[in-house]
PDB file of N, CA and C in Angstrom:
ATOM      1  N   UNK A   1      20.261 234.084  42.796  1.00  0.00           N
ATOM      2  CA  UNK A   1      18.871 233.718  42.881  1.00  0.00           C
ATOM      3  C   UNK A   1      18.025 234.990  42.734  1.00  0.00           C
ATOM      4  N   UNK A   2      17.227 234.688  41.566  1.00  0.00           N
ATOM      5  CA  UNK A   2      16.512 235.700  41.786  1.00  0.00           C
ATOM      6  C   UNK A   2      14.662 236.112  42.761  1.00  0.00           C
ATOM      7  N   UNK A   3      14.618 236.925  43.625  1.00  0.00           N
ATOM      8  CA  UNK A   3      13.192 237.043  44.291  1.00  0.00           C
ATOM      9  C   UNK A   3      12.435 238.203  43.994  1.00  0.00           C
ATOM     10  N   UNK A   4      11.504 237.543  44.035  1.00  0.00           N
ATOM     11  CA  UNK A   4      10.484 238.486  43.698  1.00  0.00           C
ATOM     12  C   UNK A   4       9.453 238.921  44.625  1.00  0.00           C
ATOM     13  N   UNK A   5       9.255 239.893  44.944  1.00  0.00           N
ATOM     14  CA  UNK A   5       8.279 240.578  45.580  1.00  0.00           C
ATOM     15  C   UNK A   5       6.887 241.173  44.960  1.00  0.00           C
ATOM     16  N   UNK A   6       5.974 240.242  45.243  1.00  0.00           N
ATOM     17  CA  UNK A   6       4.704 240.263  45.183  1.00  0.00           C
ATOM     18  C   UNK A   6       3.381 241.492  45.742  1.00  0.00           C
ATOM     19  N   UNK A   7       3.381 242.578  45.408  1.00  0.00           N
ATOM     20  CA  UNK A   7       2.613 243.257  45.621  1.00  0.00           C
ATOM     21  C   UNK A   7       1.175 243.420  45.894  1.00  0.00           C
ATOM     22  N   UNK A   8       1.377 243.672  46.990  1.00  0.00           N
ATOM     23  CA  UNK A   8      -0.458 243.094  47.543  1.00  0.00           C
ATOM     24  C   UNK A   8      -1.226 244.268  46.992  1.00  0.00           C
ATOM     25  N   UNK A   9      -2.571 244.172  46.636  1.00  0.00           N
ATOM     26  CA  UNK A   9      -3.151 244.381  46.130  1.00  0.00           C
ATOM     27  C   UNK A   9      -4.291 245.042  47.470  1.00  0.00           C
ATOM     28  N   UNK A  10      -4.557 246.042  47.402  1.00  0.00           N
ATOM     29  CA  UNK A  10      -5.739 246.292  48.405  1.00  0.00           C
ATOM     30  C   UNK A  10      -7.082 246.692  47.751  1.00  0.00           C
ATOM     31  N   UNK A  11      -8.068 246.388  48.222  1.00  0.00           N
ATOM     32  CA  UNK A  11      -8.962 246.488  47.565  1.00  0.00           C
ATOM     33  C   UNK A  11     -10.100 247.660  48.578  1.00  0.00           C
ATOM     34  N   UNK A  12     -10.284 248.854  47.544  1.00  0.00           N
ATOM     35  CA  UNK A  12     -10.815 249.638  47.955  1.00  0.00           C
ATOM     36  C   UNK A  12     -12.566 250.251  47.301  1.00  0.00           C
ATOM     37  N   UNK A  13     -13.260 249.918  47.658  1.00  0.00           N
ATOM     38  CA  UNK A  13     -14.593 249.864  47.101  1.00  0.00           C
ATOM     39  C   UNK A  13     -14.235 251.561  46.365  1.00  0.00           C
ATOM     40  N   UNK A  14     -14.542 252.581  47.614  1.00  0.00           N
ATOM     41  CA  UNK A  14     -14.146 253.893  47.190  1.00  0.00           C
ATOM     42  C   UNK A  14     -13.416 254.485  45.996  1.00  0.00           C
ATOM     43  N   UNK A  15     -12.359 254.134  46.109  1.00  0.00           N
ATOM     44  CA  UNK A  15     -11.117 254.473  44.531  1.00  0.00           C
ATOM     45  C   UNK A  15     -12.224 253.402  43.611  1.00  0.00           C
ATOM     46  N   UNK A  16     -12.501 252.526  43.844  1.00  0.00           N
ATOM     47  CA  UNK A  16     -12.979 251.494  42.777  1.00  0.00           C
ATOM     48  C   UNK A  16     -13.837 252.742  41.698  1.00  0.00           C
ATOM     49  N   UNK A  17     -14.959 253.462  42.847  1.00  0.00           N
ATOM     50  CA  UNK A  17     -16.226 254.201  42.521  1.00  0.00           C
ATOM     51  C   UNK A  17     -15.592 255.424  41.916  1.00  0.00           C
ATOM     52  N   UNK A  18     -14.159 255.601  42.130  1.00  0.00           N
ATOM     53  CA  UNK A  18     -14.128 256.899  41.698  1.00  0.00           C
ATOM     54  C   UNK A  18     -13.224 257.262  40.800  1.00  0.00           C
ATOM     55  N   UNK A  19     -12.710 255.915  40.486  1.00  0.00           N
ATOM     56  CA  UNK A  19     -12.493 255.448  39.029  1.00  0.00           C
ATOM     57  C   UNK A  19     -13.605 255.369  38.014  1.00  0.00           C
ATOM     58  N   UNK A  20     -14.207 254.602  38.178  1.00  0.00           N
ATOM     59  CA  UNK A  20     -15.728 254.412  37.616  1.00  0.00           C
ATOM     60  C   UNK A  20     -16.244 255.908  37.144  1.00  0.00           C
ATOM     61  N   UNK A  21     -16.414 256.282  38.637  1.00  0.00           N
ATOM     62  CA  UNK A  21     -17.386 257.808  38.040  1.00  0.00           C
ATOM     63  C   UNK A  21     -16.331 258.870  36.937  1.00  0.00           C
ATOM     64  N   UNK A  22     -14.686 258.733  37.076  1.00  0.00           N
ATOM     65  CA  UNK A  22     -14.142 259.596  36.611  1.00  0.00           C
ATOM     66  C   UNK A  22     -14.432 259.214  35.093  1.00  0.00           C
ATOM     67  N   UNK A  23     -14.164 257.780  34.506  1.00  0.00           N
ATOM     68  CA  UNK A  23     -14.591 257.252  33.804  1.00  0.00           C
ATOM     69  C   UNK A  23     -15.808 257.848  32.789  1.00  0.00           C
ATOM     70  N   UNK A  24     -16.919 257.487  33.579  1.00  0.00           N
ATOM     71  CA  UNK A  24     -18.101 257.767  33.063  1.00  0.00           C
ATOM     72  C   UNK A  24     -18.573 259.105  32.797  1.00  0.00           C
ATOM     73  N   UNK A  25     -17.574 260.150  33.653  1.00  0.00           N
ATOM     74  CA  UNK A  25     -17.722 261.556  33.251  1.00  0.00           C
ATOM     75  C   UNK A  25     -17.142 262.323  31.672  1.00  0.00           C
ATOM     76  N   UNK A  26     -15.745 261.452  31.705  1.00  0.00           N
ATOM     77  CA  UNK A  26     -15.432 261.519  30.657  1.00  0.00           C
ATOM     78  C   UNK A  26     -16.017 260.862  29.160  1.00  0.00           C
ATOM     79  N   UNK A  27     -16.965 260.007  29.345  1.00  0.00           N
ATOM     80  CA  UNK A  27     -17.418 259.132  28.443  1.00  0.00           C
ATOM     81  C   UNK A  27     -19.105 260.188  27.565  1.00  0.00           C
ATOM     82  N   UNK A  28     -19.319 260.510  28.719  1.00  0.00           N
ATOM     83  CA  UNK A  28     -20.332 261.687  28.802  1.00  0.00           C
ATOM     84  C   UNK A  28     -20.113 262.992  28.052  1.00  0.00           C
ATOM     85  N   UNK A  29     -18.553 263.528  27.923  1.00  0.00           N
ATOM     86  CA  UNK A  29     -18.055 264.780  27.562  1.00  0.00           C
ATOM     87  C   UNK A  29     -17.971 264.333  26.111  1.00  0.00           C
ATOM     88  N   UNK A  30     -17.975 263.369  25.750  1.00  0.00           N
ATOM     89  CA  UNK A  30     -16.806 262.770  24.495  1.00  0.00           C
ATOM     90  C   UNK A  30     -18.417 262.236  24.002  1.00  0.00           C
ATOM     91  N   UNK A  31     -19.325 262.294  24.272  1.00  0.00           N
ATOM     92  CA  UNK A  31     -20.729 262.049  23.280  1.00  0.00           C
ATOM     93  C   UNK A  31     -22.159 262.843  23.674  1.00  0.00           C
ATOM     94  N   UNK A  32     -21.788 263.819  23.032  1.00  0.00           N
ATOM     95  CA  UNK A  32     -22.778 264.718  23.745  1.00  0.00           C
ATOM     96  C   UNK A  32     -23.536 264.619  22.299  1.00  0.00           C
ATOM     97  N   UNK A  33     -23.357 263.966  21.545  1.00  0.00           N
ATOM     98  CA  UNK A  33     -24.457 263.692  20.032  1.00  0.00           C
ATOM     99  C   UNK A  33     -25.858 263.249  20.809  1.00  0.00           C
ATOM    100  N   UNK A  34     -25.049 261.755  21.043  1.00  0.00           N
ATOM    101  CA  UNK A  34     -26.258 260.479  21.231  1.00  0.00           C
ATOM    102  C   UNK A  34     -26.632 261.178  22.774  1.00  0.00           C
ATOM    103  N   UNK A  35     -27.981 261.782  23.252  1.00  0.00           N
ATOM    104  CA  UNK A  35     -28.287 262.246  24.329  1.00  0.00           C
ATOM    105  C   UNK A  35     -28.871 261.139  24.913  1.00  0.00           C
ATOM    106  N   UNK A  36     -29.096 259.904  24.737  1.00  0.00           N
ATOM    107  CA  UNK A  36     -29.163 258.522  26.003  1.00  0.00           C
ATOM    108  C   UNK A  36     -27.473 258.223  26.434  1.00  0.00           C
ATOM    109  N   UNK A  37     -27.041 257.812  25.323  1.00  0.00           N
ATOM    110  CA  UNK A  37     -25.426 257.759  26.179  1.00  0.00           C
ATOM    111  C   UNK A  37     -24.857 258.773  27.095  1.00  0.00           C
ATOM    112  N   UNK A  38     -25.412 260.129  26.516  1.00  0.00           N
ATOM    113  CA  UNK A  38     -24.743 261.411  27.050  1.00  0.00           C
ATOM    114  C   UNK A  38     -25.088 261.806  28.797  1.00  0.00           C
ATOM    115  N   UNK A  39     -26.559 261.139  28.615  1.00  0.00           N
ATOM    116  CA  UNK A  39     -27.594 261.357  29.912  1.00  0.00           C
ATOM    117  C   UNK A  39     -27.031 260.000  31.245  1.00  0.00           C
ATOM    118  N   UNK A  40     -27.116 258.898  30.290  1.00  0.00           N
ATOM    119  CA  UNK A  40     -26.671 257.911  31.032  1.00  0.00           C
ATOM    120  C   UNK A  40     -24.985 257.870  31.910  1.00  0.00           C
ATOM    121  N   UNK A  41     -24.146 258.328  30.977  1.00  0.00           N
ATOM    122  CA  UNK A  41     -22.769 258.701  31.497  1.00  0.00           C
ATOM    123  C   UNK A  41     -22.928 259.715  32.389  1.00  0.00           C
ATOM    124  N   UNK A  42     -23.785 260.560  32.508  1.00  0.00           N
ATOM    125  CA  UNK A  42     -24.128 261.739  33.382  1.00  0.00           C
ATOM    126  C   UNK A  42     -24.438 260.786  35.258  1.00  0.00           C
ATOM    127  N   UNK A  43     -25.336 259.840  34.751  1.00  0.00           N
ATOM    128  CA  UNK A  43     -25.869 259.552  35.778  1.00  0.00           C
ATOM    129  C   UNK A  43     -24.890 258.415  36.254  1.00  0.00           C
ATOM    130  N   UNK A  44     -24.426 257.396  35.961  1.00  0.00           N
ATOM    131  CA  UNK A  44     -23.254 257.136  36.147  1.00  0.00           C
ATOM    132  C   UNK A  44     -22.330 257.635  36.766  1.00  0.00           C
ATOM    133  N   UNK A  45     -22.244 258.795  36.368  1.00  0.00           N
ATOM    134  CA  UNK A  45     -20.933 259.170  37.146  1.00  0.00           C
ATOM    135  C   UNK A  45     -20.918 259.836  38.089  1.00  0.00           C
ATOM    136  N   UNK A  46     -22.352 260.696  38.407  1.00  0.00           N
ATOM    137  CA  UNK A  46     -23.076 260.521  39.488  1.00  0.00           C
ATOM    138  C   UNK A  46     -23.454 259.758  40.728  1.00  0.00           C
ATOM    139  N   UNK A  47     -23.827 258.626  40.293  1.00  0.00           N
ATOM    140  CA  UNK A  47     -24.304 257.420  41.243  1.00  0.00           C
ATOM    141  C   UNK A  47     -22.627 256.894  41.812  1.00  0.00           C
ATOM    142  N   UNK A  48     -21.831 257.064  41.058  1.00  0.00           N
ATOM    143  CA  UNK A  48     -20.451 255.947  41.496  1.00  0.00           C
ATOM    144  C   UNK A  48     -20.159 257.369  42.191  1.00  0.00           C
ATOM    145  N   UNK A  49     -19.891 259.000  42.244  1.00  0.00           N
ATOM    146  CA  UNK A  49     -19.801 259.367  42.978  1.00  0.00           C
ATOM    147  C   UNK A  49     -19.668 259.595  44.509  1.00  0.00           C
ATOM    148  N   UNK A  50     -21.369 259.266  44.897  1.00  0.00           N
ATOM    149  CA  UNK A  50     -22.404 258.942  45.582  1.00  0.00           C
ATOM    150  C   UNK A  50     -21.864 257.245  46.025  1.00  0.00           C
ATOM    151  N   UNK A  51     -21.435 256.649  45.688  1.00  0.00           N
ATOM    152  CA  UNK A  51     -20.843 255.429  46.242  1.00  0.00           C
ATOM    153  C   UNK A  51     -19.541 255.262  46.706  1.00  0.00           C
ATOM    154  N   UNK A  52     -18.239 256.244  45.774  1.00  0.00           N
ATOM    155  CA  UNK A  52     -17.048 256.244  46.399  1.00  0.00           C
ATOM    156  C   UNK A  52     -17.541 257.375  48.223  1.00  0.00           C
ATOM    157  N   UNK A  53     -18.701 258.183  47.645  1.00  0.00           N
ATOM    158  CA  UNK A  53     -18.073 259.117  49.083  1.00  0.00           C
ATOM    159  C   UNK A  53     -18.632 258.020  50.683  1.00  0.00           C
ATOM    160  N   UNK A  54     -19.372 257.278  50.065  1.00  0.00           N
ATOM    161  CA  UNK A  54     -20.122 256.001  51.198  1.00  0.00           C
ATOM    162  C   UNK A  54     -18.728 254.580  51.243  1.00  0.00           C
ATOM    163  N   UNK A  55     -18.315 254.652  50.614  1.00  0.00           N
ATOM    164  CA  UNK A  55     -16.640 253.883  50.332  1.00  0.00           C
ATOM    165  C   UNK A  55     -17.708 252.321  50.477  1.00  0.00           C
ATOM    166  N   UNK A  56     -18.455 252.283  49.312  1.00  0.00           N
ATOM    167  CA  UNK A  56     -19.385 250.863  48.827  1.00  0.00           C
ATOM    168  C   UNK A  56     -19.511 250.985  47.253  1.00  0.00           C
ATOM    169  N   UNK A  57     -19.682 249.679  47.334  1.00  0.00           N
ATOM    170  CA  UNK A  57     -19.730 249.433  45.327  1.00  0.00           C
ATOM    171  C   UNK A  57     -21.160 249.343  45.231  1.00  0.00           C
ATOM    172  N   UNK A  58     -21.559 249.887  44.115  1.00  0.00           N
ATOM    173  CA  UNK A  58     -23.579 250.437  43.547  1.00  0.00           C
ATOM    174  C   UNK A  58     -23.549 250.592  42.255  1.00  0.00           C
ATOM    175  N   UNK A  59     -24.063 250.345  41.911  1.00  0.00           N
ATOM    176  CA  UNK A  59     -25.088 250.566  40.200  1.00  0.00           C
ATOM    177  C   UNK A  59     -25.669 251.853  39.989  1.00  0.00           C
ATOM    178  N   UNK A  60     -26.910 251.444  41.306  1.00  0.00           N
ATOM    179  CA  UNK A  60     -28.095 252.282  40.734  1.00  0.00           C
ATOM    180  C   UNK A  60     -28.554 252.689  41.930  1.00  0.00           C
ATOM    181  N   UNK A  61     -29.305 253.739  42.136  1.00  0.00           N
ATOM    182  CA  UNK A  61     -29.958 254.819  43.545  1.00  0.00           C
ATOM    183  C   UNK A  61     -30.752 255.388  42.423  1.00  0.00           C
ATOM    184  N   UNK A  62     -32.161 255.129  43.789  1.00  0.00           N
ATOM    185  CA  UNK A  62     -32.775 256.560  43.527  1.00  0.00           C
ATOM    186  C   UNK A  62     -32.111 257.531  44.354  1.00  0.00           C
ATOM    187  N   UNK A  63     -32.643 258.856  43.395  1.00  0.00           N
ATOM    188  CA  UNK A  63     -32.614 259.808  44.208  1.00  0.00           C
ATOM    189  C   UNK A  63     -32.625 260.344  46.224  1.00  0.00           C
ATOM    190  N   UNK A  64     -33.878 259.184  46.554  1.00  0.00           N
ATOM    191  CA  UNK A  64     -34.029 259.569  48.089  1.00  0.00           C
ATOM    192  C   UNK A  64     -32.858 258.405  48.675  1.00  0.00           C
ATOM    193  N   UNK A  65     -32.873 257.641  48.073  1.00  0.00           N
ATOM    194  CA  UNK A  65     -31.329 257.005  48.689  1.00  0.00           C
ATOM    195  C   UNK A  65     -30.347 257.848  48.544  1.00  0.00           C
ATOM    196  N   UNK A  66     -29.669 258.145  47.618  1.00  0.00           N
ATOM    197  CA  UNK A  66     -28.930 259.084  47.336  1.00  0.00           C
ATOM    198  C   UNK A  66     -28.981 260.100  48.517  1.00  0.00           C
ATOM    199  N   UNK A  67     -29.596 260.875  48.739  1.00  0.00           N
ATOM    200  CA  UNK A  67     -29.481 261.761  49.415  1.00  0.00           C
ATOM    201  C   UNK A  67     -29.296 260.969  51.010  1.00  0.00           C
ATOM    202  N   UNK A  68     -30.115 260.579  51.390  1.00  0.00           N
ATOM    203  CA  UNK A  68     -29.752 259.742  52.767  1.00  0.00           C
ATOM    204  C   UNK A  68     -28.461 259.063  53.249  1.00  0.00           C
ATOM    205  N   UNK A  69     -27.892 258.435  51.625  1.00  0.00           N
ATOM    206  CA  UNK A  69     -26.326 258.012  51.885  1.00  0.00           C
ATOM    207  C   UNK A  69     -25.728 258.768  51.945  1.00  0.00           C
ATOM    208  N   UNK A  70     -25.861 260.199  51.190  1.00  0.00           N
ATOM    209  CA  UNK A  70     -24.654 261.651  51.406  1.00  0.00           C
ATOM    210  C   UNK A  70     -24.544 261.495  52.926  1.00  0.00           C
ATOM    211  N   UNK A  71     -25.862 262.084  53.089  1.00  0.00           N
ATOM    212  CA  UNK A  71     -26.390 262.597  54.560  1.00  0.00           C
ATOM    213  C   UNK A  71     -25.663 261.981  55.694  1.00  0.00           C
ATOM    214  N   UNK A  72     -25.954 260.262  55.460  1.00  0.00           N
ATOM    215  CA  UNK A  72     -25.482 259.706  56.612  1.00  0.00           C
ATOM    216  C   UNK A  72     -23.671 259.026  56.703  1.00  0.00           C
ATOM    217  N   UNK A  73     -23.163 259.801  55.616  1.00  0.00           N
ATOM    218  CA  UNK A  73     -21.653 259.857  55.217  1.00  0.00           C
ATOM    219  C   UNK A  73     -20.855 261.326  55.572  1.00  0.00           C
ATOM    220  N   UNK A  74     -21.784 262.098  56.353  1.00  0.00           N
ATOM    221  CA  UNK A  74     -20.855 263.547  56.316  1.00  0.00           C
ATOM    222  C   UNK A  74     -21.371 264.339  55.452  1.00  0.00           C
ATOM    223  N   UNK A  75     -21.334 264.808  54.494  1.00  0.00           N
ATOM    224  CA  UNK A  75     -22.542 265.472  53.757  1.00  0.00           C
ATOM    225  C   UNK A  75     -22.793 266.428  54.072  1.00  0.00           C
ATOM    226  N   UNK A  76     -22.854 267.785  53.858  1.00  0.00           N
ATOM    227  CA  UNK A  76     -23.629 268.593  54.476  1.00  0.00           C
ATOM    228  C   UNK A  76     -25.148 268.435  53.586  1.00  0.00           C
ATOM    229  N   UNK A  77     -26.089 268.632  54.662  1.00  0.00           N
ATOM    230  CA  UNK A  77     -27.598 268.618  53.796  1.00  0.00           C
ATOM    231  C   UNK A  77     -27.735 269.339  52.607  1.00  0.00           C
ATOM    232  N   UNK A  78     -27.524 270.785  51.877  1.00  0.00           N
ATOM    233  CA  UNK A  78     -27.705 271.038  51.422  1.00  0.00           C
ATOM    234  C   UNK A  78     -26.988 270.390  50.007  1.00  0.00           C
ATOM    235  N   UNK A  79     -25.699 270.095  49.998  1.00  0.00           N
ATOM    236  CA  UNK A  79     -25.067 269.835  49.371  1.00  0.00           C
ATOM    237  C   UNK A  79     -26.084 268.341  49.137  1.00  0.00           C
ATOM    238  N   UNK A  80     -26.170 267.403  49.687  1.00  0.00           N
ATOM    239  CA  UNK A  80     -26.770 266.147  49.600  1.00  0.00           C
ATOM    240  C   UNK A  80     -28.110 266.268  48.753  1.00  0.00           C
ATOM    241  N   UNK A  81     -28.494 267.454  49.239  1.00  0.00           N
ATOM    242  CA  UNK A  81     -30.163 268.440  48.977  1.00  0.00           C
ATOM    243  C   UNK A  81     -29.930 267.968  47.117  1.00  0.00           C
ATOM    244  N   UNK A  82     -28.514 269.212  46.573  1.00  0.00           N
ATOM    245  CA  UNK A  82     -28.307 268.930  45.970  1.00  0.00           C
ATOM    246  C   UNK A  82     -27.975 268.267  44.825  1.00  0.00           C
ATOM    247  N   UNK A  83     -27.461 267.107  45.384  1.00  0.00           N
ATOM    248  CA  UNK A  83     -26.957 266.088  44.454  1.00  0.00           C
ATOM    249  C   UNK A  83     -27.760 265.077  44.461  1.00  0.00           C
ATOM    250  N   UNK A  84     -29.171 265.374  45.161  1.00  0.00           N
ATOM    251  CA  UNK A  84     -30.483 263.944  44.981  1.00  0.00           C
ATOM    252  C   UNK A  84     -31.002 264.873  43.949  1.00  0.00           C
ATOM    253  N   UNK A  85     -30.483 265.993  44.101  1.00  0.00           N
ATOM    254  CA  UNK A  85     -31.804 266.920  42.461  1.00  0.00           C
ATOM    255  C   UNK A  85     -31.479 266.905  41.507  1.00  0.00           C
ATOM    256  N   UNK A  86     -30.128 266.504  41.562  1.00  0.00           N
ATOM    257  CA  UNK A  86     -29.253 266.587  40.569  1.00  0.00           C
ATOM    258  C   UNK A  86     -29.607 265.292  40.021  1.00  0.00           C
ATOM    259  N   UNK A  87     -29.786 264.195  40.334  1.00  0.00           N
ATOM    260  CA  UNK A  87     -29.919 262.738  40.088  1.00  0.00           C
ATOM    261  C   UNK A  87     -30.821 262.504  39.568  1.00  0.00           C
ATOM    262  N   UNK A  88     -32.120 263.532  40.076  1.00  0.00           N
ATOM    263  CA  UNK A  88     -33.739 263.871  39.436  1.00  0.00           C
ATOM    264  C   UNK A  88     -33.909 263.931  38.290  1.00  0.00           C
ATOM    265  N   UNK A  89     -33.243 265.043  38.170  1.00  0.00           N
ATOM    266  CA  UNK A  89     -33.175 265.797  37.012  1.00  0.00           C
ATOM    267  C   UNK A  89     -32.648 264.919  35.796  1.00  0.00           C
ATOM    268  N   UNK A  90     -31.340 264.378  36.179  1.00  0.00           N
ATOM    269  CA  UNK A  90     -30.872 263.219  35.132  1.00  0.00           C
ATOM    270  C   UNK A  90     -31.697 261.968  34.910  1.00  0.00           C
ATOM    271  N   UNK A  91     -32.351 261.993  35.682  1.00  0.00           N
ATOM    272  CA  UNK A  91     -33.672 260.964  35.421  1.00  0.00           C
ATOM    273  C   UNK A  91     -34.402 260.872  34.603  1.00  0.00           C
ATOM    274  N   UNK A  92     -35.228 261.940  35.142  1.00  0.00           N
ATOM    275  CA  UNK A  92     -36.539 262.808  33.951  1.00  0.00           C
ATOM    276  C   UNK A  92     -35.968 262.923  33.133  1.00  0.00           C
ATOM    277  N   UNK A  93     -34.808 263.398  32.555  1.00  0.00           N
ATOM    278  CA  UNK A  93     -34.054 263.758  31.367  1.00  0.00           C
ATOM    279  C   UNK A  93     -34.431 262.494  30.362  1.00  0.00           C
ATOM    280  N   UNK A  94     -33.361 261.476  31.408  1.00  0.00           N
ATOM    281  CA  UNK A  94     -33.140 260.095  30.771  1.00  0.00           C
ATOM    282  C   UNK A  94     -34.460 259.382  29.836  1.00  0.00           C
ATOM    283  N   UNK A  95     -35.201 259.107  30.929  1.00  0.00           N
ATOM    284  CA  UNK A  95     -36.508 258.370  30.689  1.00  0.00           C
ATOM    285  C   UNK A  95     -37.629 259.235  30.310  1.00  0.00           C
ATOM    286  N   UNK A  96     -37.690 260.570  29.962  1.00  0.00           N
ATOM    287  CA  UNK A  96     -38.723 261.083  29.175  1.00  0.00           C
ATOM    288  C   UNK A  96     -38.592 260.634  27.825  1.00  0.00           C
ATOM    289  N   UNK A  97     -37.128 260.306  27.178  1.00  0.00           N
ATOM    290  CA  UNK A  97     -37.328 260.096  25.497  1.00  0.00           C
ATOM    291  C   UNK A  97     -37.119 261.419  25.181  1.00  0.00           C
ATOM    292  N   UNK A  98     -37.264 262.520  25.543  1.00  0.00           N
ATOM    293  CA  UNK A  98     -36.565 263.736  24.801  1.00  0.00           C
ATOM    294  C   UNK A  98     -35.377 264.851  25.068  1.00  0.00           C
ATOM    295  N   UNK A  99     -34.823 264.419  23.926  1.00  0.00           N
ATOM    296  CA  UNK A  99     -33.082 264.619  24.220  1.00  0.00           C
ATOM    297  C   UNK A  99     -33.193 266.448  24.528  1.00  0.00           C
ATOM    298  N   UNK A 100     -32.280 266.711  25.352  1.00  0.00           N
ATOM    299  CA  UNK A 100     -31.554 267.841  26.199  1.00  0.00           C
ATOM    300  C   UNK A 100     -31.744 269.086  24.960  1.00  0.00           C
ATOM    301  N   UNK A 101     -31.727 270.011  24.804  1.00  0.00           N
ATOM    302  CA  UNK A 101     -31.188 271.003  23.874  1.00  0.00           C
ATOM    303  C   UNK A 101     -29.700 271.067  24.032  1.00  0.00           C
ATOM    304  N   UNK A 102     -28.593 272.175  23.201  1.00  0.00           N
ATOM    305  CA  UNK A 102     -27.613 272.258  23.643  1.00  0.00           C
ATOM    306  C   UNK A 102     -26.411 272.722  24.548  1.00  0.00           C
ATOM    307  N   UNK A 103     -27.729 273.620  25.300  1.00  0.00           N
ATOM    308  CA  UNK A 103     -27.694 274.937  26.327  1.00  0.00           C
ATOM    309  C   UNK A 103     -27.611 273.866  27.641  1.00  0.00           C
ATOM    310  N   UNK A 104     -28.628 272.961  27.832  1.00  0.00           N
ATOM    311  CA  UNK A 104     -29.255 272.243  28.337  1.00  0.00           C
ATOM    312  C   UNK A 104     -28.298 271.036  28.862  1.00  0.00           C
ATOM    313  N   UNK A 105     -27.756 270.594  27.931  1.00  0.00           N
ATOM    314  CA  UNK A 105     -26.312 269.213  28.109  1.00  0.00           C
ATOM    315  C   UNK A 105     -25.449 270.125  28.678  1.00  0.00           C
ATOM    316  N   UNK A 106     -24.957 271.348  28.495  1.00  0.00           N
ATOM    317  CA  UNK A 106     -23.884 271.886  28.463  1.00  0.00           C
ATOM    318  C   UNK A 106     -23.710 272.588  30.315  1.00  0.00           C
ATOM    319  N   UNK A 107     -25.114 272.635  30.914  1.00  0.00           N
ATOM    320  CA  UNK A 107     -25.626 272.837  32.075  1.00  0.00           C
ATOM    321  C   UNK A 107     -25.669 271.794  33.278  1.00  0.00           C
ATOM    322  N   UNK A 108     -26.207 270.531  32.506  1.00  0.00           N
ATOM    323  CA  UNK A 108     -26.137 269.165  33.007  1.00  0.00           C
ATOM    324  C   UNK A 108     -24.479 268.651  32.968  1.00  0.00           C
ATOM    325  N   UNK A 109     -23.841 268.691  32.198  1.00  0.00           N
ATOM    326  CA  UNK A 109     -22.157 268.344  32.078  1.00  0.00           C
ATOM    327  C   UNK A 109     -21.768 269.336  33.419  1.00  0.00           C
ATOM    328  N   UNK A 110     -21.706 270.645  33.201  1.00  0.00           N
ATOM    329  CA  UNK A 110     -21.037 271.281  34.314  1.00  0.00           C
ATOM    330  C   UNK A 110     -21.358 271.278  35.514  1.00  0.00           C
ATOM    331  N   UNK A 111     -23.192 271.377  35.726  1.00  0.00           N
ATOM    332  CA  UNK A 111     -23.373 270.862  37.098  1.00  0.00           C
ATOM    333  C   UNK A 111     -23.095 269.158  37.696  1.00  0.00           C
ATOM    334  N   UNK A 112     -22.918 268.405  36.681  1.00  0.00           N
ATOM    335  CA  UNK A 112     -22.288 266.956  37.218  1.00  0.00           C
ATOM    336  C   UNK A 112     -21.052 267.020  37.670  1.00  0.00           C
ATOM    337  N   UNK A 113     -20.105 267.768  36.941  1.00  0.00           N
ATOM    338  CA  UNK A 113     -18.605 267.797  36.703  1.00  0.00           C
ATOM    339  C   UNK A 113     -18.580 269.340  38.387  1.00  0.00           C
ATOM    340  N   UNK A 114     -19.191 269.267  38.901  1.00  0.00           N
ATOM    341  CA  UNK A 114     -18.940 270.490  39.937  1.00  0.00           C
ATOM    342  C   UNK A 114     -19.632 269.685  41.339  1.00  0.00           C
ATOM    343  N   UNK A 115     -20.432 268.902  40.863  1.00  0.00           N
ATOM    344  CA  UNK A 115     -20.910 267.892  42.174  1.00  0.00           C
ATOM    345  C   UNK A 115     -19.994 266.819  42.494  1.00  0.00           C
ATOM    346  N   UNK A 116     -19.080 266.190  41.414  1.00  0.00           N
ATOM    347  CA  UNK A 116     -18.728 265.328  41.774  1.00  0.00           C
ATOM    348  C   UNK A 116     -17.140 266.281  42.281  1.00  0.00           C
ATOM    349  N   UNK A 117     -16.957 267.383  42.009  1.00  0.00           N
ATOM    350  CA  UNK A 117     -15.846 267.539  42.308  1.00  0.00           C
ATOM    351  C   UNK A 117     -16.065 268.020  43.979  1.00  0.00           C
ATOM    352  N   UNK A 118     -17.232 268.410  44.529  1.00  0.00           N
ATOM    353  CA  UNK A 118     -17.784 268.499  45.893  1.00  0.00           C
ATOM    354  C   UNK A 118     -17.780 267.222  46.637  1.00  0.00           C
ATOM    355  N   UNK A 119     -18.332 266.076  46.203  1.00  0.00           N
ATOM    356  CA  UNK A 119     -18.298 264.947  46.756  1.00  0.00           C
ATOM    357  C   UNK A 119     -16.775 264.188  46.653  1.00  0.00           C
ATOM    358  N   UNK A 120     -16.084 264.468  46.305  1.00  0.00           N
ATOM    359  CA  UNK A 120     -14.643 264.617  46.343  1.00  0.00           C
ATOM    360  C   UNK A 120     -13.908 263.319  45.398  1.00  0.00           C
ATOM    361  N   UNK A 121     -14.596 263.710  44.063  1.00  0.00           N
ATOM    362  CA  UNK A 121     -14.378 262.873  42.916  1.00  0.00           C
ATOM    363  C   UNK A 121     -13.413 263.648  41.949  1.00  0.00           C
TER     364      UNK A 121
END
């Protein structure tokens, strides 16, 4: 007879987010042409960051959320300080309509890719 053992499945909001953000970081590196995709994968992978370290599933934060969820997750302030300016910044970027220079993406990629590796993505 043969049995089978069924593997439970746990479901973790956190890993969910930090799949997601690893995801979206890479999606970001791999189109740095189109600067809405490039900006948007930025922020993305940002925000799911910012959601695995709160261990909850999210879309979208402003900035002053953002920082308040670091904050009230362990966080040190500055670091939190941080990564709501960081979110700013990808904002204004986003929704001004004018794309990054190449100095500029290349600044935004590494400071995303160094926050999320702080928030422990």
């Amino acid at each position: 007879a043969l049995i089978q053992f069924r593997r439970r499945r746990v479901f973790d909001p956190a890993t969910t987010m930090r799949r997601r953000a690893q995801q979206a970081m890479k999606s970001a590196r791999m189109d740095t042409a189109g600067h809405q995709s490039f900006l948007t994968g930025l922020y993305r992978a940002l925000t799911a960051a910012i959601f695995a370290r709160a261990g909850r599933l999210g879309e979208a934060l402003t900035w002053h959320e953002a920082e308040a969820i670091l904050h009230d997750h362990g966080v040190v302030p500055e670091t939190a300080r941080e990564a709501a300016d960081l979110l700013r910044i990808l904002e204004s970027h986003k929704f001004s309509g004018v794309a990054p220079g190449q100095e500029e993406q290349g600044r935004l990629l590494t400071r995303t890719r160094d926050m999320l590796r702080r928030l422990g993505c």
